[in-house]
C-alpha atoms as a PDB file:
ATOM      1  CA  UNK A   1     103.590 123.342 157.994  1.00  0.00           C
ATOM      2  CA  UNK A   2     103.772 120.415 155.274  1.00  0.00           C
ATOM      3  CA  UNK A   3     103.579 120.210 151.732  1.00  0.00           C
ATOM      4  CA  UNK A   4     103.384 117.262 149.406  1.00  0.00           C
ATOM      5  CA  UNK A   5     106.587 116.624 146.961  1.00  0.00           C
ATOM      6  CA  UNK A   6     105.544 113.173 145.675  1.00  0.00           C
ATOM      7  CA  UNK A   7     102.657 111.409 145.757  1.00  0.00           C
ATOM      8  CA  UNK A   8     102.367 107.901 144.067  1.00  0.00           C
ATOM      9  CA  UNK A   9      99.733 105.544 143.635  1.00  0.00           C
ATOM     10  CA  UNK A  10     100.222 102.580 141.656  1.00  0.00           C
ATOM     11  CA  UNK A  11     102.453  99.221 141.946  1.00  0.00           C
ATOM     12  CA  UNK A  12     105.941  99.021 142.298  1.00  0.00           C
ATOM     13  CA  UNK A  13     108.186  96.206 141.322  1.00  0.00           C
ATOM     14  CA  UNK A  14     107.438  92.430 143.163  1.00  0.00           C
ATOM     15  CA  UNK A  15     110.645  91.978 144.956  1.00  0.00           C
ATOM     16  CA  UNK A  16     111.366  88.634 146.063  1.00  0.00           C
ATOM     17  CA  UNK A  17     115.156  88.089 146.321  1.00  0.00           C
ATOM     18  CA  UNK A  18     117.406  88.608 149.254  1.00  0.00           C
ATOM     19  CA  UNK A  19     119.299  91.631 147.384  1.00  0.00           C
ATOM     20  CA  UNK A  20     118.967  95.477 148.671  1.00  0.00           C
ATOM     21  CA  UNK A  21     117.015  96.454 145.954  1.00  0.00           C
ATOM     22  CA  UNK A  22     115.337  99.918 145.251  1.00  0.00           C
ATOM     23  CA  UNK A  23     111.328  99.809 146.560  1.00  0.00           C
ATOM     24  CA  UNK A  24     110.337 102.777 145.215  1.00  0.00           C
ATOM     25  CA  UNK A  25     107.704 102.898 142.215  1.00  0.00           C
ATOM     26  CA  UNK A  26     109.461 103.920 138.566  1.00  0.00           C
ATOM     27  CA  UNK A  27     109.620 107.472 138.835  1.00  0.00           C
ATOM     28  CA  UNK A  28     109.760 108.443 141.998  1.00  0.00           C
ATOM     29  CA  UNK A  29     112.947 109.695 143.015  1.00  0.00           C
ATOM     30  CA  UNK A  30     112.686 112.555 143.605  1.00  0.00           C
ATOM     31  CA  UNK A  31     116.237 114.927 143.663  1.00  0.00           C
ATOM     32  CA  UNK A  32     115.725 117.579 146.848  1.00  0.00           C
ATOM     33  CA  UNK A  33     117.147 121.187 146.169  1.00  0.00           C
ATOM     34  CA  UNK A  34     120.379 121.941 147.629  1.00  0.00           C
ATOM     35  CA  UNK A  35     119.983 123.975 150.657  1.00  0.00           C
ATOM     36  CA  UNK A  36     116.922 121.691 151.032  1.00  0.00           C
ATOM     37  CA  UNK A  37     117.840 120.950 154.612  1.00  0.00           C
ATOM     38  CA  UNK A  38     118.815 123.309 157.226  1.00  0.00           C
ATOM     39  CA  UNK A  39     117.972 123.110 161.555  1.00  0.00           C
ATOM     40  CA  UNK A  40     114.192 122.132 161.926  1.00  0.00           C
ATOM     41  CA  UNK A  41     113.340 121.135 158.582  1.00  0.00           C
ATOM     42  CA  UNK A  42     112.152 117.517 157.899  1.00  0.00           C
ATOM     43  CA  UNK A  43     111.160 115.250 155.419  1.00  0.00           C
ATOM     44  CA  UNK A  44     108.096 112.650 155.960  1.00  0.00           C
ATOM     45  CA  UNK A  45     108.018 109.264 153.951  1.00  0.00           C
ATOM     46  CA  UNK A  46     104.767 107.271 153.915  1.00  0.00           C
ATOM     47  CA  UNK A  47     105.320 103.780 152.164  1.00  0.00           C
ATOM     48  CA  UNK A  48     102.231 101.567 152.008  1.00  0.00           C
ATOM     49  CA  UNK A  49     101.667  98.151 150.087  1.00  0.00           C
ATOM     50  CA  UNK A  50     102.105  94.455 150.758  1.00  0.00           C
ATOM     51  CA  UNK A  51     104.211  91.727 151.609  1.00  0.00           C
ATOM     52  CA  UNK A  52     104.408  88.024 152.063  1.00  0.00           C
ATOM     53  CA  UNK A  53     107.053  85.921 154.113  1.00  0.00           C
ATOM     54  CA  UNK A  54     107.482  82.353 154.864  1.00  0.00           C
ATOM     55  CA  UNK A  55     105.925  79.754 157.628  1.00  0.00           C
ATOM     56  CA  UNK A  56     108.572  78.588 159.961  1.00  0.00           C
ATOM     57  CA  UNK A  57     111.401  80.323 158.543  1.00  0.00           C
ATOM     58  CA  UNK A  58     110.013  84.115 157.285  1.00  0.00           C
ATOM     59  CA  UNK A  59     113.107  85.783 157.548  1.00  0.00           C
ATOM     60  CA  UNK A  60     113.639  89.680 158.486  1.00  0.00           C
ATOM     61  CA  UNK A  61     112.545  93.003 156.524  1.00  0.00           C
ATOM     62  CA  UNK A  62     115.117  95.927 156.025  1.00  0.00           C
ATOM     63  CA  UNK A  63     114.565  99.176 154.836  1.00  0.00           C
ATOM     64  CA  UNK A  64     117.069 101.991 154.299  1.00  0.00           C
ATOM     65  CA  UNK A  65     116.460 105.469 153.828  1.00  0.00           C
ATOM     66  CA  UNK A  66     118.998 107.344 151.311  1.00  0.00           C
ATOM     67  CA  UNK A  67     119.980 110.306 150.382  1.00  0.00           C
ATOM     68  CA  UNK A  68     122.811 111.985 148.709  1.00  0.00           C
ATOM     69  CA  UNK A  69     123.343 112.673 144.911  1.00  0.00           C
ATOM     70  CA  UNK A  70     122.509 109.520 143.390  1.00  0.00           C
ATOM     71  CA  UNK A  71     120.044 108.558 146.692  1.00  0.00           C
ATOM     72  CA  UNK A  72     122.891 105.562 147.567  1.00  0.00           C
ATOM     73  CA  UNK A  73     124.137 107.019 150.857  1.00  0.00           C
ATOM     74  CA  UNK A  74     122.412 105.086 153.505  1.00  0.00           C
ATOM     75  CA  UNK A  75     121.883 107.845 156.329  1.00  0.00           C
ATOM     76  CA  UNK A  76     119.114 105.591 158.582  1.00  0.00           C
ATOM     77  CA  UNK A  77     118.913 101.647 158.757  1.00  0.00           C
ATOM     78  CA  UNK A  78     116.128  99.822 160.106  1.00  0.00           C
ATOM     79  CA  UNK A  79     118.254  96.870 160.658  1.00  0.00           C
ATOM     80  CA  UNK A  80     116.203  93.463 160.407  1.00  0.00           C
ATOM     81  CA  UNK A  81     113.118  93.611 161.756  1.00  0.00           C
ATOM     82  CA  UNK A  82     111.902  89.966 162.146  1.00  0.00           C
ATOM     83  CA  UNK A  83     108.995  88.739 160.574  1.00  0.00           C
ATOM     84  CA  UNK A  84     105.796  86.266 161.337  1.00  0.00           C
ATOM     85  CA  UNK A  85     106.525  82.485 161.692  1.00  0.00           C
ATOM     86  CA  UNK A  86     103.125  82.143 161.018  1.00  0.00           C
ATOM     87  CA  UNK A  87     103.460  82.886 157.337  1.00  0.00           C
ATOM     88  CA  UNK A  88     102.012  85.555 155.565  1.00  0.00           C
ATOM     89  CA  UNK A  89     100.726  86.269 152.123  1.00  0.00           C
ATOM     90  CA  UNK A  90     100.301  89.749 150.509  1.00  0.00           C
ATOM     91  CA  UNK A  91      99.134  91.263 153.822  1.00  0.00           C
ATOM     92  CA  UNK A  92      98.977  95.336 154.242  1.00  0.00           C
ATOM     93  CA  UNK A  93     102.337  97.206 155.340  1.00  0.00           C
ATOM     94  CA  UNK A  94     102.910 100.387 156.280  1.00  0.00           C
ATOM     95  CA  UNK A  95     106.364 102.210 157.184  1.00  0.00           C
ATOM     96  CA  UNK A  96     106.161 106.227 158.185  1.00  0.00           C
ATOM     97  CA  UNK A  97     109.575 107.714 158.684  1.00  0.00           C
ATOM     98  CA  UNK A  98     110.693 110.985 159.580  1.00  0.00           C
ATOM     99  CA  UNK A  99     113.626 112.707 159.157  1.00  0.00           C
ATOM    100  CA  UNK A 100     114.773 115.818 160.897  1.00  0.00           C
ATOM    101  CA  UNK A 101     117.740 118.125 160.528  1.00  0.00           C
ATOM    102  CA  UNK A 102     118.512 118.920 163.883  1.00  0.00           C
ATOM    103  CA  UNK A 103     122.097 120.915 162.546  1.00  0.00           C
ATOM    104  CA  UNK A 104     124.006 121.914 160.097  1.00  0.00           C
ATOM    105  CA  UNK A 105     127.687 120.174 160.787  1.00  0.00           C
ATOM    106  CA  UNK A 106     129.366 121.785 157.452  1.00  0.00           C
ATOM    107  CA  UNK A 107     128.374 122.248 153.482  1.00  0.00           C
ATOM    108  CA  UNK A 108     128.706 118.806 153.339  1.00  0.00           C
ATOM    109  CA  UNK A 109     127.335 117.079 156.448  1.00  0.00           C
ATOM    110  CA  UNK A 110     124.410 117.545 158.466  1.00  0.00           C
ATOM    111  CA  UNK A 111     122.651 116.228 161.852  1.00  0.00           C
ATOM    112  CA  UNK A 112     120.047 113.925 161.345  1.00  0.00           C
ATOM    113  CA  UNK A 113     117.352 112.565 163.893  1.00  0.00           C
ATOM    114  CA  UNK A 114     115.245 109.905 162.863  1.00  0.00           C
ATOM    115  CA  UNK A 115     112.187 108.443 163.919  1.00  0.00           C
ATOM    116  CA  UNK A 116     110.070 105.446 161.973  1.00  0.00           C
ATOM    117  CA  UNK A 117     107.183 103.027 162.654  1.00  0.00           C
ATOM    118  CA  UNK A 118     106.448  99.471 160.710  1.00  0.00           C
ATOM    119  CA  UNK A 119     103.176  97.907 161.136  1.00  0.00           C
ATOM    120  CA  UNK A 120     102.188  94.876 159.469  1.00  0.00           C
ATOM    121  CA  UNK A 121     100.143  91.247 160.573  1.00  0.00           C
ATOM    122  CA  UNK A 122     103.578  90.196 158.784  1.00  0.00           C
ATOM    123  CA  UNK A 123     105.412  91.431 161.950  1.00  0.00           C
ATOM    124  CA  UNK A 124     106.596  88.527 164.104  1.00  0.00           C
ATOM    125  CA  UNK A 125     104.208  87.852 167.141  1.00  0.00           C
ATOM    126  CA  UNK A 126     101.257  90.101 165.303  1.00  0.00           C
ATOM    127  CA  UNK A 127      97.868  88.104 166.033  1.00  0.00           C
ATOM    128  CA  UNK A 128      95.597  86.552 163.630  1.00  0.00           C
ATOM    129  CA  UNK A 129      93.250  89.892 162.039  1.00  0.00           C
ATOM    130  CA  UNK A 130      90.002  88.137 163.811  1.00  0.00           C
ATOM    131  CA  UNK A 131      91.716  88.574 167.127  1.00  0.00           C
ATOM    132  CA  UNK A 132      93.793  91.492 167.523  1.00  0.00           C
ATOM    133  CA  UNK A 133      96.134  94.241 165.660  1.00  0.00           C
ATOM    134  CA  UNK A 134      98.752  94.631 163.649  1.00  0.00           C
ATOM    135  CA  UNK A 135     101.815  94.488 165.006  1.00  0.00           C
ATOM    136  CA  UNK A 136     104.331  97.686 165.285  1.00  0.00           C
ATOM    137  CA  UNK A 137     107.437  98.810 165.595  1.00  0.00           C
ATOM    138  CA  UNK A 138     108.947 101.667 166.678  1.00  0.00           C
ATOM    139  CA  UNK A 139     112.425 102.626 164.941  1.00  0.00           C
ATOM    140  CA  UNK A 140     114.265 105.624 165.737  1.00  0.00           C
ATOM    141  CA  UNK A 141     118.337 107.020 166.333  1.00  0.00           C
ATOM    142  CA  UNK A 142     119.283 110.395 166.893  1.00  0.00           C
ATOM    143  CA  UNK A 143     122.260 112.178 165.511  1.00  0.00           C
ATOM    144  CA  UNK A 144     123.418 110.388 162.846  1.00  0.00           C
ATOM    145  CA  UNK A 145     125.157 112.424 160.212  1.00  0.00           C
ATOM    146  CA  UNK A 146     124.328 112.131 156.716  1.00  0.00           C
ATOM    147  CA  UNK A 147     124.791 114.329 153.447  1.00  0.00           C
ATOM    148  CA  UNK A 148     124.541 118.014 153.652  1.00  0.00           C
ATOM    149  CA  UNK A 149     123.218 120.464 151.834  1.00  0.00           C
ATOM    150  CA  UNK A 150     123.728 119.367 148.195  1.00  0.00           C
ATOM    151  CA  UNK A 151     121.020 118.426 146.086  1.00  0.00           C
ATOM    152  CA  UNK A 152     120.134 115.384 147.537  1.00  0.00           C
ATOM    153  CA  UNK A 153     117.773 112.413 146.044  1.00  0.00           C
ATOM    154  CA  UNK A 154     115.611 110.346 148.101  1.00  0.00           C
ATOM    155  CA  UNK A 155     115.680 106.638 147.700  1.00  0.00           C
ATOM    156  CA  UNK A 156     114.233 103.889 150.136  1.00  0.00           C
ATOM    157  CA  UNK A 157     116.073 100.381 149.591  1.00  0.00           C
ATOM    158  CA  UNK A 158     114.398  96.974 150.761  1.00  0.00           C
ATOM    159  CA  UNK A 159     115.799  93.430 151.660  1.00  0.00           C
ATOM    160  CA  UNK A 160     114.315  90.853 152.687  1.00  0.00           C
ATOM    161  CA  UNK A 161     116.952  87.789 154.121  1.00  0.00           C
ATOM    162  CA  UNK A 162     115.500  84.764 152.669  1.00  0.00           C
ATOM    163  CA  UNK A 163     114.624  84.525 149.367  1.00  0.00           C
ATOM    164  CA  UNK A 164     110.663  83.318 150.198  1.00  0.00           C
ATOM    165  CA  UNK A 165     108.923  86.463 150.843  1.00  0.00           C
ATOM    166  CA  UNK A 166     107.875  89.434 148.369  1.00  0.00           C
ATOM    167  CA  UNK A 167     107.265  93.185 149.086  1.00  0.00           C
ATOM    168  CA  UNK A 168     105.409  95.667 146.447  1.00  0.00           C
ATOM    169  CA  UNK A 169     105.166  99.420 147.479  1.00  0.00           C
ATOM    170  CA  UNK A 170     101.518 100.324 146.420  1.00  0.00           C
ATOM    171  CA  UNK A 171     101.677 103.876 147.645  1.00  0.00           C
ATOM    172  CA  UNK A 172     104.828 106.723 148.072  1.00  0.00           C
ATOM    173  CA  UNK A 173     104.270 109.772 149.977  1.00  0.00           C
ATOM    174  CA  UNK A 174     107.009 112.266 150.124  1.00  0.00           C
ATOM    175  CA  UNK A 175     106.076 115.421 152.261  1.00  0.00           C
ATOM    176  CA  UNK A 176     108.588 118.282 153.371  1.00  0.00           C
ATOM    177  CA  UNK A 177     108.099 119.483 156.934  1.00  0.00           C
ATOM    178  CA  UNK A 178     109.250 123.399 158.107  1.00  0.00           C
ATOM    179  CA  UNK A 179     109.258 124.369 161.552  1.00  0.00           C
ATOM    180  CA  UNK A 180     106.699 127.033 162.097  1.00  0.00           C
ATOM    181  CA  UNK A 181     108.345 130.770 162.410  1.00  0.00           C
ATOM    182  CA  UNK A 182     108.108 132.976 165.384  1.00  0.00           C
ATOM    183  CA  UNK A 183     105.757 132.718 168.258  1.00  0.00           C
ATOM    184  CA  UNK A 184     102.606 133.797 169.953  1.00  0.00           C
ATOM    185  CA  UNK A 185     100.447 130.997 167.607  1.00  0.00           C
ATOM    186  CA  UNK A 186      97.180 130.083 168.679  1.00  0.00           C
ATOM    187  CA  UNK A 187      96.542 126.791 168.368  1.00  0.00           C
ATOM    188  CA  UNK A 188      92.798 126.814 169.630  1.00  0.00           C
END
């Protein structure tokens, strides 16, 4: 069972340097309820928009996914995901990540598992649109620990290594995920 917590539609900031740099639209940080997270429950972030990188030399694309009281704890990492050496401008992204709480460690600290996709023509080795896909990648790590239950707000950071590309977020989705109670559902 989902439920929608944020839903933006609109332009974020153009970012173009090589600094970790908040992606989200104005607005949209959203502070989570402590006792948000307990086993089971998950969170679902849907980030779509555009972004450019250089011929030759494009660079790599990092995202992190925060949490925590002011959103600045970094509890999943991308890493750099290289981009296109074919050069890109303002082509379609979109990154899905989930986040589940798999435990409850103590107050303070909980047991993450994480699992995210990237797709983009700005992915390195993605064809040309008139001849194939998009390419994808698949990002996940399981148990990672990360901030427990305190109110936490969720942030998603962005850098780009070389100063030549851009991103803009054009659409946030934040949805909460709960595990369905008891059994004997029919699913027909």
């Amino acid at each position: 069972m989902s439920s929608t917590i944020i839903h933006v539609n609109g332009p974020g900031v153009t970012l173009t340097a090589g600094t970790r740099t908040s992606c989200l639209p104005a607005g949209s940080r959203i502070p989570l309820p402590a006792d948000f997270f307990y086993a089971g429950r998950a969170i679902k972030l849907q980030l779509i928009g555009r972004i450019s990188c250089a011929i030759t030399t494009p660079g790599t694309a990092r995202f992190d996914l925060c949490l925590g009281p002011t959103g600045t704890t970094i509890v999943y990492d991308t890493q750099g995901m290289n981009l296109n050496t074919a050069g890109k401008t303002d082509v379609a992204f979109v990154l899905d990540m989930m986040v589940t709480c798999v435990g409850v460690v103590s107050p303070a600290v909980n047991l993450y598992n994480f699992f995210g996709r990237f797709m983009s023509e700005a992915v390195v080795g993605s064809p040309l649109p008139t001849v194939g896909g998009s390419g994808v990648l698949l990002l996940s790590v399981a148990g990672a620990t990360g901030p427990g239950n305190l109110a936490n707000t969720v942030d998603v950071f962005y850098t780009q290594s070389l100063a030549t590309g851009s991103l803009t977020v054009t659409t946030y989705q934040l949805e909460a995920i709960s595990p369905l109670a008891g059994a004997g559902y029919n699913f027909e």
